[in-house]
C-alpha atoms as a PDB file:
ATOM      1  CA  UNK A   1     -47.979-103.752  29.474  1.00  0.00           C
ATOM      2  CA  UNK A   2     -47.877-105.583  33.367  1.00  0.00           C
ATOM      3  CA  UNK A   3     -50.488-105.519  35.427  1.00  0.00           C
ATOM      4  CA  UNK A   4     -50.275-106.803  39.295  1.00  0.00           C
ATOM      5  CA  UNK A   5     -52.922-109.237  40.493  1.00  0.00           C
ATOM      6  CA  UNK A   6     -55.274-107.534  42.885  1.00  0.00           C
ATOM      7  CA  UNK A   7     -54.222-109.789  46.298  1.00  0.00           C
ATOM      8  CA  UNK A   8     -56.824-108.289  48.426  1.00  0.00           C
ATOM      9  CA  UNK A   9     -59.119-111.318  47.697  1.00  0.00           C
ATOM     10  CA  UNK A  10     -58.012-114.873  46.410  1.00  0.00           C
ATOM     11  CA  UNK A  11     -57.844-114.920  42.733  1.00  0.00           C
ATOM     12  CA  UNK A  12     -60.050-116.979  40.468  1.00  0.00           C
ATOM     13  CA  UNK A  13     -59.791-119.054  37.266  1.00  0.00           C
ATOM     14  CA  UNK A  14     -61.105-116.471  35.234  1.00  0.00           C
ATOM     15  CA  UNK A  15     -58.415-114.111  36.844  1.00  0.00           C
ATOM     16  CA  UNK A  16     -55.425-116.330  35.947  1.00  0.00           C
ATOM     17  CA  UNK A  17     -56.950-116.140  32.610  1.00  0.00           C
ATOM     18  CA  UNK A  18     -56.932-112.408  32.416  1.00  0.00           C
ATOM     19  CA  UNK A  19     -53.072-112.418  32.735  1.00  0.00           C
ATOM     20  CA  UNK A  20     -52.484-113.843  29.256  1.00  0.00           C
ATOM     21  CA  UNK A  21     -50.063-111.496  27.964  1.00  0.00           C
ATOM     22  CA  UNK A  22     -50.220-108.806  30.811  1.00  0.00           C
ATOM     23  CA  UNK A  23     -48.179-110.570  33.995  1.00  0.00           C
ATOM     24  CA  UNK A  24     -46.374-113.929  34.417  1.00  0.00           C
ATOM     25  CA  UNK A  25     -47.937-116.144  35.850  1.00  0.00           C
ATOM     26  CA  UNK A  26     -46.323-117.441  39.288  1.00  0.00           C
ATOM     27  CA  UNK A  27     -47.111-120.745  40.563  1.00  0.00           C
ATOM     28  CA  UNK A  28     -45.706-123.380  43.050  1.00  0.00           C
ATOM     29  CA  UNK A  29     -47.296-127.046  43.992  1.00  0.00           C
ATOM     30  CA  UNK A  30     -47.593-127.117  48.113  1.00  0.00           C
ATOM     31  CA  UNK A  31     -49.018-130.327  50.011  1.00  0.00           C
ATOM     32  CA  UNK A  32     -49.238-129.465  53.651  1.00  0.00           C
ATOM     33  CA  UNK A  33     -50.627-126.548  55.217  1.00  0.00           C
ATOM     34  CA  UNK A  34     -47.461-124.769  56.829  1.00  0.00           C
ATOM     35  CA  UNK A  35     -46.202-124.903  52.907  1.00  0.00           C
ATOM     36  CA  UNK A  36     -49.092-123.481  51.823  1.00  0.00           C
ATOM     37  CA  UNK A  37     -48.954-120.706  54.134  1.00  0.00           C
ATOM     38  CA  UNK A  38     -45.355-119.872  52.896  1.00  0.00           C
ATOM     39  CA  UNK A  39     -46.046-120.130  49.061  1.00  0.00           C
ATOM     40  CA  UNK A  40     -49.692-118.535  48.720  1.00  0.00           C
ATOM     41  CA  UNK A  41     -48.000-114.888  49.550  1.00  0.00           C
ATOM     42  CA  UNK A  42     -46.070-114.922  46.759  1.00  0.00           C
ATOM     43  CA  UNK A  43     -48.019-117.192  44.551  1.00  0.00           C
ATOM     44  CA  UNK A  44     -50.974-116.656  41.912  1.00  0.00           C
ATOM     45  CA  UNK A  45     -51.671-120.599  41.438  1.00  0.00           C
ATOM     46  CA  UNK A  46     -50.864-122.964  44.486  1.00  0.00           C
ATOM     47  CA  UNK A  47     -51.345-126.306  42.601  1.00  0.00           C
ATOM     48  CA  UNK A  48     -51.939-129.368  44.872  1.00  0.00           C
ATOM     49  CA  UNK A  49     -50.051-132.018  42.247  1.00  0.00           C
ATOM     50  CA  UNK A  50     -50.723-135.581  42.234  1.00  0.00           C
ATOM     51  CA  UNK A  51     -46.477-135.518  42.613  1.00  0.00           C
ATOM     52  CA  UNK A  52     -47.365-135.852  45.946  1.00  0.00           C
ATOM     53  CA  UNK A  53     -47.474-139.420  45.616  1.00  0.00           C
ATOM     54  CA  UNK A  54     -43.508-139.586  44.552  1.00  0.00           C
ATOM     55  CA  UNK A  55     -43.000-136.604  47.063  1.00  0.00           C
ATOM     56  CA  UNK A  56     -44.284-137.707  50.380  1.00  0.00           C
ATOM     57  CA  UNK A  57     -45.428-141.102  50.047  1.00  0.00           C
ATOM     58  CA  UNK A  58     -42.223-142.478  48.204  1.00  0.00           C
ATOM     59  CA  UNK A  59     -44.462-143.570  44.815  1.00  0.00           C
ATOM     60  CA  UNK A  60     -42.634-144.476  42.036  1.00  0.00           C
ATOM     61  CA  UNK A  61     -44.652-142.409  39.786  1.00  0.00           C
ATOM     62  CA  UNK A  62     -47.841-140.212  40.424  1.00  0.00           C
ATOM     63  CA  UNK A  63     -49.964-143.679  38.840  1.00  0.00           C
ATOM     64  CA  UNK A  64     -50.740-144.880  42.235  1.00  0.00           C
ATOM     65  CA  UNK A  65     -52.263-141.674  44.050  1.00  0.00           C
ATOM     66  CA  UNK A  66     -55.533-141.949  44.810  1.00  0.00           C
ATOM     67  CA  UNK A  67     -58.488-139.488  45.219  1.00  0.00           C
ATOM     68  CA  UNK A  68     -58.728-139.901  49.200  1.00  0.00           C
ATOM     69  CA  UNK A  69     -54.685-138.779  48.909  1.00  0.00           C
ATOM     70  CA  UNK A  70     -55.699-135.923  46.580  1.00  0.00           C
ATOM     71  CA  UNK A  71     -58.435-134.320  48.635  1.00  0.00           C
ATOM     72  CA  UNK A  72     -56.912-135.051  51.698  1.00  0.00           C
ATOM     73  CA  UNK A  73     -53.748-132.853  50.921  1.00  0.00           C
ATOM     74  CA  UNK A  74     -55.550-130.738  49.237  1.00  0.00           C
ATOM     75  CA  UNK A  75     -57.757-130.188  52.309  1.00  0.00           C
ATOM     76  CA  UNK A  76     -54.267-129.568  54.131  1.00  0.00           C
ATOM     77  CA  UNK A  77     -53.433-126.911  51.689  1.00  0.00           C
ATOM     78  CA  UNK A  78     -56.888-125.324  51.669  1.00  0.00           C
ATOM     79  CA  UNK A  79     -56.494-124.284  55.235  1.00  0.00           C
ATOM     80  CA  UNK A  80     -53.641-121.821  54.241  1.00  0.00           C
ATOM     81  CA  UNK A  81     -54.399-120.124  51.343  1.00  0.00           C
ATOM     82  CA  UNK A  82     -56.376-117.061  51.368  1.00  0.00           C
ATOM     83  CA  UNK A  83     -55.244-115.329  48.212  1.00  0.00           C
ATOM     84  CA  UNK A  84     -53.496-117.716  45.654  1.00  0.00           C
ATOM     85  CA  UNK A  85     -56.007-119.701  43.133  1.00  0.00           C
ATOM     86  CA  UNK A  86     -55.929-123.081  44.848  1.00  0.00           C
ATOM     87  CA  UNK A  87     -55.906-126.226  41.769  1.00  0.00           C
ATOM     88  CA  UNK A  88     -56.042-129.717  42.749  1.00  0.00           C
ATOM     89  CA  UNK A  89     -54.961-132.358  40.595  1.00  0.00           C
ATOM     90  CA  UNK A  90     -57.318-135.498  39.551  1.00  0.00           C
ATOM     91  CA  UNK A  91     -55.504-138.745  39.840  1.00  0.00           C
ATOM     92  CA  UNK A  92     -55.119-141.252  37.159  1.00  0.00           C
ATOM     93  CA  UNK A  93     -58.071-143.102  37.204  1.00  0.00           C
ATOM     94  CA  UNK A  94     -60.202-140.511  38.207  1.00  0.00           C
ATOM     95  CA  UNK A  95     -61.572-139.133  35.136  1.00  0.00           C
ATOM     96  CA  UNK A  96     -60.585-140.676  31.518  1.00  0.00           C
ATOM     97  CA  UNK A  97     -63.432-143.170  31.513  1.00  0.00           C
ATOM     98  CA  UNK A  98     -66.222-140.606  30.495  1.00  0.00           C
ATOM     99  CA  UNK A  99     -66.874-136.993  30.899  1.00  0.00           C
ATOM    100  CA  UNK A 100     -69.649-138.611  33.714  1.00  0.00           C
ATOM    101  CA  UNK A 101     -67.196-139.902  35.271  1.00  0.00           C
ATOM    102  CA  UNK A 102     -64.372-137.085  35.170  1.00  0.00           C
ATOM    103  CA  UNK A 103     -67.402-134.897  36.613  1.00  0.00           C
ATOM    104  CA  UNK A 104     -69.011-136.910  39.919  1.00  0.00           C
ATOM    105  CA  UNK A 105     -64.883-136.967  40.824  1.00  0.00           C
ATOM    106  CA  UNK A 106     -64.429-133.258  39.914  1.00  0.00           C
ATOM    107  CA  UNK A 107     -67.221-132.606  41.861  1.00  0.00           C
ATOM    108  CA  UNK A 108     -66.222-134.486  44.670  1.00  0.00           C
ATOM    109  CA  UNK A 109     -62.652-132.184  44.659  1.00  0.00           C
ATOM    110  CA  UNK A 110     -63.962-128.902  44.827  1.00  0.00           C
ATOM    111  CA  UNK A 111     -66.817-129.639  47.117  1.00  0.00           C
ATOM    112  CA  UNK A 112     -64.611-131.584  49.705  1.00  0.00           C
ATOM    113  CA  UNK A 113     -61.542-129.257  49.241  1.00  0.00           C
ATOM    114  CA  UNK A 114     -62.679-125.977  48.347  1.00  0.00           C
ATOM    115  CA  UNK A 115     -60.100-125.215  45.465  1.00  0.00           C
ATOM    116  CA  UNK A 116     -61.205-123.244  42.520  1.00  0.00           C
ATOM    117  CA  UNK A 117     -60.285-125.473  39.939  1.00  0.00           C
ATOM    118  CA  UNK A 118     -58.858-128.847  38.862  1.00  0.00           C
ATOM    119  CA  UNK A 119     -56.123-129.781  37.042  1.00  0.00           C
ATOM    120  CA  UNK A 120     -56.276-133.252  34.466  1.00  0.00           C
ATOM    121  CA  UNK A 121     -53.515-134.630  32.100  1.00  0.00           C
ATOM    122  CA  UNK A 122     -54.657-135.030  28.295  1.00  0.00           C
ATOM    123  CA  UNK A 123     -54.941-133.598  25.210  1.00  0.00           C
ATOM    124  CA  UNK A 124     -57.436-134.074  21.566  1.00  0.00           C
ATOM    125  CA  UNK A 125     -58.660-136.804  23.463  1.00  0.00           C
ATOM    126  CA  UNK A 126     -59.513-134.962  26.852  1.00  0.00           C
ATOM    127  CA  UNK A 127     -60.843-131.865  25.104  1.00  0.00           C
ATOM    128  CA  UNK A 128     -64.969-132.491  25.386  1.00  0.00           C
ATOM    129  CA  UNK A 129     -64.464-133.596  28.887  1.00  0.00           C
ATOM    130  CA  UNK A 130     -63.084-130.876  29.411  1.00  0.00           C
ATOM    131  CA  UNK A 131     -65.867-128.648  27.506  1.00  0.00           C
ATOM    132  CA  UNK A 132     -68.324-131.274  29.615  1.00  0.00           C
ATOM    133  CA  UNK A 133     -66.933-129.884  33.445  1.00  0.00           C
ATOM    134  CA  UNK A 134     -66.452-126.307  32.459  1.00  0.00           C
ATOM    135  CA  UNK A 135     -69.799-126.284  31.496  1.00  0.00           C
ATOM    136  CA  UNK A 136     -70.775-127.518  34.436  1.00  0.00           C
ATOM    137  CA  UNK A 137     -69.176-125.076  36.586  1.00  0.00           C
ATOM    138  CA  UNK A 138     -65.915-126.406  37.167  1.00  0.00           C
ATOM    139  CA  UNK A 139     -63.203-124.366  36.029  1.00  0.00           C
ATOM    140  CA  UNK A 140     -60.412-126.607  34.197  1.00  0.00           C
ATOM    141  CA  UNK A 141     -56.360-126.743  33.989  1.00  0.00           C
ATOM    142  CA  UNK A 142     -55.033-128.592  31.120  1.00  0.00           C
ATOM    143  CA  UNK A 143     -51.887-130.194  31.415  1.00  0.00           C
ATOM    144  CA  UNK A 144     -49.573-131.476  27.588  1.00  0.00           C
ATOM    145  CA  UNK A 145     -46.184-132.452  26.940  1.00  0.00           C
ATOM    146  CA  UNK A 146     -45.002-135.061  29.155  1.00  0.00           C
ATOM    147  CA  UNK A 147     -47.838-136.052  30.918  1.00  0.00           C
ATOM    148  CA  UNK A 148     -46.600-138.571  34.039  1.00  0.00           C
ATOM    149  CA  UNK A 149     -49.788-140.035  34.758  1.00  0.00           C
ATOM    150  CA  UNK A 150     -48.915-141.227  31.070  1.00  0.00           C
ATOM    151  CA  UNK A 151     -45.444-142.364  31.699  1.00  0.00           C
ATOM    152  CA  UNK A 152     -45.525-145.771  31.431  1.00  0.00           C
ATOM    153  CA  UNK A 153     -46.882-145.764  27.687  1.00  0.00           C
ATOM    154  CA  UNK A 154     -44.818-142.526  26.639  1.00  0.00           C
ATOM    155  CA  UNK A 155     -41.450-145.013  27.857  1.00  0.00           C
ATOM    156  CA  UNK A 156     -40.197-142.562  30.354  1.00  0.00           C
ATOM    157  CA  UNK A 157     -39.827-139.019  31.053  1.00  0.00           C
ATOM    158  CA  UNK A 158     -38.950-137.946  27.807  1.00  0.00           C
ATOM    159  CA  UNK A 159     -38.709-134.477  26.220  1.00  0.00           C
ATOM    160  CA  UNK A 160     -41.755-134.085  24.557  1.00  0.00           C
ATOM    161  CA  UNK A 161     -43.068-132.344  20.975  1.00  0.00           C
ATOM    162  CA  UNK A 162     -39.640-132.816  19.086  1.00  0.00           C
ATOM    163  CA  UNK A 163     -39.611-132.958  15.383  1.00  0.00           C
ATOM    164  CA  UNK A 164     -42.686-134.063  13.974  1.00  0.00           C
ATOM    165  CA  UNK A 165     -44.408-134.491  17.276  1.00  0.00           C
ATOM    166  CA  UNK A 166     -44.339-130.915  17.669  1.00  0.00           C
ATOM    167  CA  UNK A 167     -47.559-130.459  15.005  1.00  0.00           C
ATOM    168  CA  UNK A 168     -49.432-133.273  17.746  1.00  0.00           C
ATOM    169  CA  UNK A 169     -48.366-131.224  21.267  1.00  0.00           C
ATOM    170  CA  UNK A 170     -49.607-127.521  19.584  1.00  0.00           C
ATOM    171  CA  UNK A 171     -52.843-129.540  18.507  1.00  0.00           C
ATOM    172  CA  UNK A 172     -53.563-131.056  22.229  1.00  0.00           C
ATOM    173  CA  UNK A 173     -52.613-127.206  24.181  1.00  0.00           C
ATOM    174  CA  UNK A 174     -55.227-125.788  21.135  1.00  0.00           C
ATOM    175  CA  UNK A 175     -58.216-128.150  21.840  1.00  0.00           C
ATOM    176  CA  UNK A 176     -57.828-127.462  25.619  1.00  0.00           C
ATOM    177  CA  UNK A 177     -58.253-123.850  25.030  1.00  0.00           C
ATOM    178  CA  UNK A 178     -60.967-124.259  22.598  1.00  0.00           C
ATOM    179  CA  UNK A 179     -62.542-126.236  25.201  1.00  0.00           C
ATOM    180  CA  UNK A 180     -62.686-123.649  28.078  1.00  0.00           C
ATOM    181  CA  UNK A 181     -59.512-124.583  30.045  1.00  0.00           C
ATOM    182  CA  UNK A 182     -58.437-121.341  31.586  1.00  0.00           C
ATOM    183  CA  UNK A 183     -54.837-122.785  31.540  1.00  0.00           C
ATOM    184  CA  UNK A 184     -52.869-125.184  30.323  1.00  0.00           C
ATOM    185  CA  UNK A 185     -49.407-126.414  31.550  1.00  0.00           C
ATOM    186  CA  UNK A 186     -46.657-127.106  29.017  1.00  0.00           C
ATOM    187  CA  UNK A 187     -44.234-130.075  30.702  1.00  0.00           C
ATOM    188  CA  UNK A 188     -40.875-130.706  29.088  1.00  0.00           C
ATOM    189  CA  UNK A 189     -41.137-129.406  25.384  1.00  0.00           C
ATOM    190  CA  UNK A 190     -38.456-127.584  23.424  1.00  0.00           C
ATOM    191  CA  UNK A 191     -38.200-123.918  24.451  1.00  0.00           C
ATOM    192  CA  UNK A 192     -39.045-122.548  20.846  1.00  0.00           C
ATOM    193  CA  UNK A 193     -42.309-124.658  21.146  1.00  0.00           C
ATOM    194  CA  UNK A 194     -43.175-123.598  23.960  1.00  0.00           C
ATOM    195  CA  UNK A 195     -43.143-119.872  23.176  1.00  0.00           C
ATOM    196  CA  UNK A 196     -44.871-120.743  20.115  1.00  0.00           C
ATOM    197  CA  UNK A 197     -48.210-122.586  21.537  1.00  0.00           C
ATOM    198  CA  UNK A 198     -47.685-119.689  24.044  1.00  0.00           C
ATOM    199  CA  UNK A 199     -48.182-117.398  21.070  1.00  0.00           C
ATOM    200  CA  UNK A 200     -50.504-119.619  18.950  1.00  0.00           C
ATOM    201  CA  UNK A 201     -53.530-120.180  22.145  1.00  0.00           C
ATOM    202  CA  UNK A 202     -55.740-117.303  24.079  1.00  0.00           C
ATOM    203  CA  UNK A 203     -55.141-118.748  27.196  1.00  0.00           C
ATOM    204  CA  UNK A 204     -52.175-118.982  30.060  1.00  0.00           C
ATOM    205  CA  UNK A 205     -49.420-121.432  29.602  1.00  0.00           C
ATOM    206  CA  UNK A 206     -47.789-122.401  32.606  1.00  0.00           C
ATOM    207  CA  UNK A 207     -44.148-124.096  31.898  1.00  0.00           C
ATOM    208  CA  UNK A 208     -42.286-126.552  33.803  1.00  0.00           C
ATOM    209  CA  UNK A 209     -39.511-127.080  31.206  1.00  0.00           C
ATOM    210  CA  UNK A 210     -40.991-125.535  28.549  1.00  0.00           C
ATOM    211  CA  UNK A 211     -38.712-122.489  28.379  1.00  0.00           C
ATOM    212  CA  UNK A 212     -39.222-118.314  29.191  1.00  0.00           C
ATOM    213  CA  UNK A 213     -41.264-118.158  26.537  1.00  0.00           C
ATOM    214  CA  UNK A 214     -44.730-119.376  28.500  1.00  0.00           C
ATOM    215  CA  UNK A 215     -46.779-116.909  30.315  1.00  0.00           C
ATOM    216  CA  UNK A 216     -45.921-118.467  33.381  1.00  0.00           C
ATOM    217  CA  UNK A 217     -43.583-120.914  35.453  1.00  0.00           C
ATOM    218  CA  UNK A 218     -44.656-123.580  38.053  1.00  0.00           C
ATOM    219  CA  UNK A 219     -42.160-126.292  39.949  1.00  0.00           C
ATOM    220  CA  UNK A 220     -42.608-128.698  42.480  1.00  0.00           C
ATOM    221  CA  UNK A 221     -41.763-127.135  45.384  1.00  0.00           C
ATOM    222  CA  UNK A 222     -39.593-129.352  47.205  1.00  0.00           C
ATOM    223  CA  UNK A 223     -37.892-129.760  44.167  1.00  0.00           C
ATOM    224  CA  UNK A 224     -36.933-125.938  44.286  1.00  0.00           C
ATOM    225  CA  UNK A 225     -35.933-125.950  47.648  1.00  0.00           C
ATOM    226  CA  UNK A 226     -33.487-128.749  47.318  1.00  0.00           C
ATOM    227  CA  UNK A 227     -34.585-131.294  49.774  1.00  0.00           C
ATOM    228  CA  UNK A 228     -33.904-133.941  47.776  1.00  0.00           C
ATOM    229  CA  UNK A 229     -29.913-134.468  47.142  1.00  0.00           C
ATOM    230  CA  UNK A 230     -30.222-137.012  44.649  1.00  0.00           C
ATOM    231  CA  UNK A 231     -32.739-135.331  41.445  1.00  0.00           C
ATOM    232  CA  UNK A 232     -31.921-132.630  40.045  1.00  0.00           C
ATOM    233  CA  UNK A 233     -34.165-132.140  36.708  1.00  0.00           C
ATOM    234  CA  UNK A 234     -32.447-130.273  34.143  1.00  0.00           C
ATOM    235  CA  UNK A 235     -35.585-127.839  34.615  1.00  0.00           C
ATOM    236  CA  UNK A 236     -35.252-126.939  38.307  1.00  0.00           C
ATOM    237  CA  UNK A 237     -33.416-124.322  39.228  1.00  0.00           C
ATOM    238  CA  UNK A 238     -33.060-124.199  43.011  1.00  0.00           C
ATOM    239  CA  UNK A 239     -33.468-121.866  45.407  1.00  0.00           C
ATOM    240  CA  UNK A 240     -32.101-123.290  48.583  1.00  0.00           C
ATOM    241  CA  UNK A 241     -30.225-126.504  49.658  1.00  0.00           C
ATOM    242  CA  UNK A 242     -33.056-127.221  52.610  1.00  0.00           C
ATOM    243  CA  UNK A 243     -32.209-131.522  52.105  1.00  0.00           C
ATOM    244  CA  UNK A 244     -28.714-130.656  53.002  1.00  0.00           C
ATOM    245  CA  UNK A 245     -29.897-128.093  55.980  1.00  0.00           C
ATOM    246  CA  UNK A 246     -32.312-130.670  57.185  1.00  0.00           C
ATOM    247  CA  UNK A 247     -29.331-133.720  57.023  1.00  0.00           C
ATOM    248  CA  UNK A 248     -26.879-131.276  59.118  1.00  0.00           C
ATOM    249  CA  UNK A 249     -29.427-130.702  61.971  1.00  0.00           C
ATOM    250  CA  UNK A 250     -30.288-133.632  62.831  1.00  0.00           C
ATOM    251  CA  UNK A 251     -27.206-135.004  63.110  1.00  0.00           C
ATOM    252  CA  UNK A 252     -26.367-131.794  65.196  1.00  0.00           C
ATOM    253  CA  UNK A 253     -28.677-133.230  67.425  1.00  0.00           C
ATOM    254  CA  UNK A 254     -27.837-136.531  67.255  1.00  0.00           C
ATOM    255  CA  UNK A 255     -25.224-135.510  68.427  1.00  0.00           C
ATOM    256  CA  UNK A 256     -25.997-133.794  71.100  1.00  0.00           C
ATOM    257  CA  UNK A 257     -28.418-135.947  72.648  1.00  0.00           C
ATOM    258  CA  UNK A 258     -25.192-138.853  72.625  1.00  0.00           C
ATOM    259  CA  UNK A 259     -23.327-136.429  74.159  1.00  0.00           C
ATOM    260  CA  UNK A 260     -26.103-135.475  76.999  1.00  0.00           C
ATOM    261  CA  UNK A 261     -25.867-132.298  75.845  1.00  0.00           C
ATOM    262  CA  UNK A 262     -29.141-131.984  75.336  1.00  0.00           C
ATOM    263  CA  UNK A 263     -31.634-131.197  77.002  1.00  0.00           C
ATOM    264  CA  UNK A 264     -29.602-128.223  79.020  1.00  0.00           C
ATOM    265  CA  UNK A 265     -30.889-126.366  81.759  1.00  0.00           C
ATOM    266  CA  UNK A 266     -32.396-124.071  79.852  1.00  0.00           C
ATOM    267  CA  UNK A 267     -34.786-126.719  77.928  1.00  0.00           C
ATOM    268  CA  UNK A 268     -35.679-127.947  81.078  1.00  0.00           C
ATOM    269  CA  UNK A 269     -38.614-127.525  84.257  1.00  0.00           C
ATOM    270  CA  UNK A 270     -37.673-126.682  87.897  1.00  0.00           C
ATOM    271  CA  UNK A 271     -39.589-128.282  90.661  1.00  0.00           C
ATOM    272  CA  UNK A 272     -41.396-125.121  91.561  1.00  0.00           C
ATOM    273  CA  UNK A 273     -41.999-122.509  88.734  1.00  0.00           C
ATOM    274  CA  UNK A 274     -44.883-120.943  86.471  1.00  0.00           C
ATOM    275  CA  UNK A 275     -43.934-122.779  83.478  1.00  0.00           C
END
């Protein structure tokens, strides 16, 4: 059985929901608006992620974004997307304290942004926050595995939910669902357990090394597109080499403008002249 989302309106949590075993799920992370524009025709989730930090602003890891960063991109990315279901991550910081807490900033997202959802890290431990937004109003993405906001105490981005830690990751993806998340993202687990919480929970799974198995795939875009020459996650696939585009153009013009070859006539005003 497939069915197509209807993309004559944007789509909703509870629409991404209503894919579970019907349609993959497609989804791509976008920071600016002319990104945005791009990926929400082809996308059913255009996630806003707090990689950001590591992806424009040269972080070292996504610890340091802030929520000014997070709802100012995510006001960027707001402006261009009409039909995808538009989730903006909550930084670190921003919501483990207490479900009180996790909700003013939630709050603060959707109202200054306009997405229809956030997205937090977490799992046993984040599951009655979770219950505590959604029933609130605010729809929730879950997020298990490797978590990065986590990074520091998980020693690096390791593969998660091998051997006996497998029995831990299925029991943090199953409380989120309990709890009303109407997806939860599966980072860097072993494909077979990944198709098996995919399998075990009623909700969307949305993998970024988690395998085929998941109801749905998201990357970093910019990852995807190849602008950056030196990581290459075992995970990505890519699409295009746009770094390597980017690096022969401007030195094309480089070029050119040491040479005087540019501006030409043609780039150029005449004394008299509509334009």
């Amino acid at each position: 059985m497939s069915a197509t989302p209807d993309r004559q309106r944007q789509l909703m949590p509870v629409d991404i929901r209503q894919l579970k075993g019907k349609s993959p799920v497609v989804c791509l992370t976008a920071y600016t608006t002319p990104m945005a524009r791009l990926v929400d025709e082809h996308c059913d989730v255009v996630l806003v992620g707090d990689s950001l930090g590591m992806v424009l602003h040269g972080l070292p890891s996504t610890v340091g974004v802030t929520m000014e960063m997070m709802i100012l991109h995510g006001q960027a990315v707001a402006r261009a997307t009409s039909r995808a279901c538009l989730v903006v991550d909550m930084p670190f910081g921003s919501y483990e304290e207490s479900p009180q807490q996790a909700f003013r900033n939630a709050a603060r997202i959707v109202a200054e942004t306009g997405c229809q959802a956030v997205k937090l890290e977490g799992g046993q431990h984040m599951a009655g926050t979770v219950r505590f937004l959604v029933d609130r109003g605010i729809p929730v993405m879950g997020h298990v595995g490797l978590t990065p906001q986590s990074v520091n105490a998980l020693g690096g981005y390791k593969v998660q939910g091998r051997g006996e830690d497998a029995a831990r990751v299925t029991q943090d993806a199953a409380a989120l669902a309990e709890a009303g998340a109407f997806a939860v993202v599966l980072e860097k687990l072993p494909e077979d357990l990944g198709a098996r919480i995919t399998a075990e929970i009623g909700v969307p799974t949305i993998g970024i090394g988690a395998g085929v198995g998941c109801d749905g795939q998201i990357l970093v875009l910019d990852d995807m597109l190849g602008l950056f020459a030196d990581f290459r996650p075992k995970f990505v696939k890519r699409y295009a080499e746009m770094g390597a585009n980017a690096a022969q153009a401007i030195a094309a013009y480089a070029a050119d403008v040491r040479a005087k070859q540019f501006p030409g006539p043609e780039h150029s005003f005449a004394t008299e002249g509509k334009a």
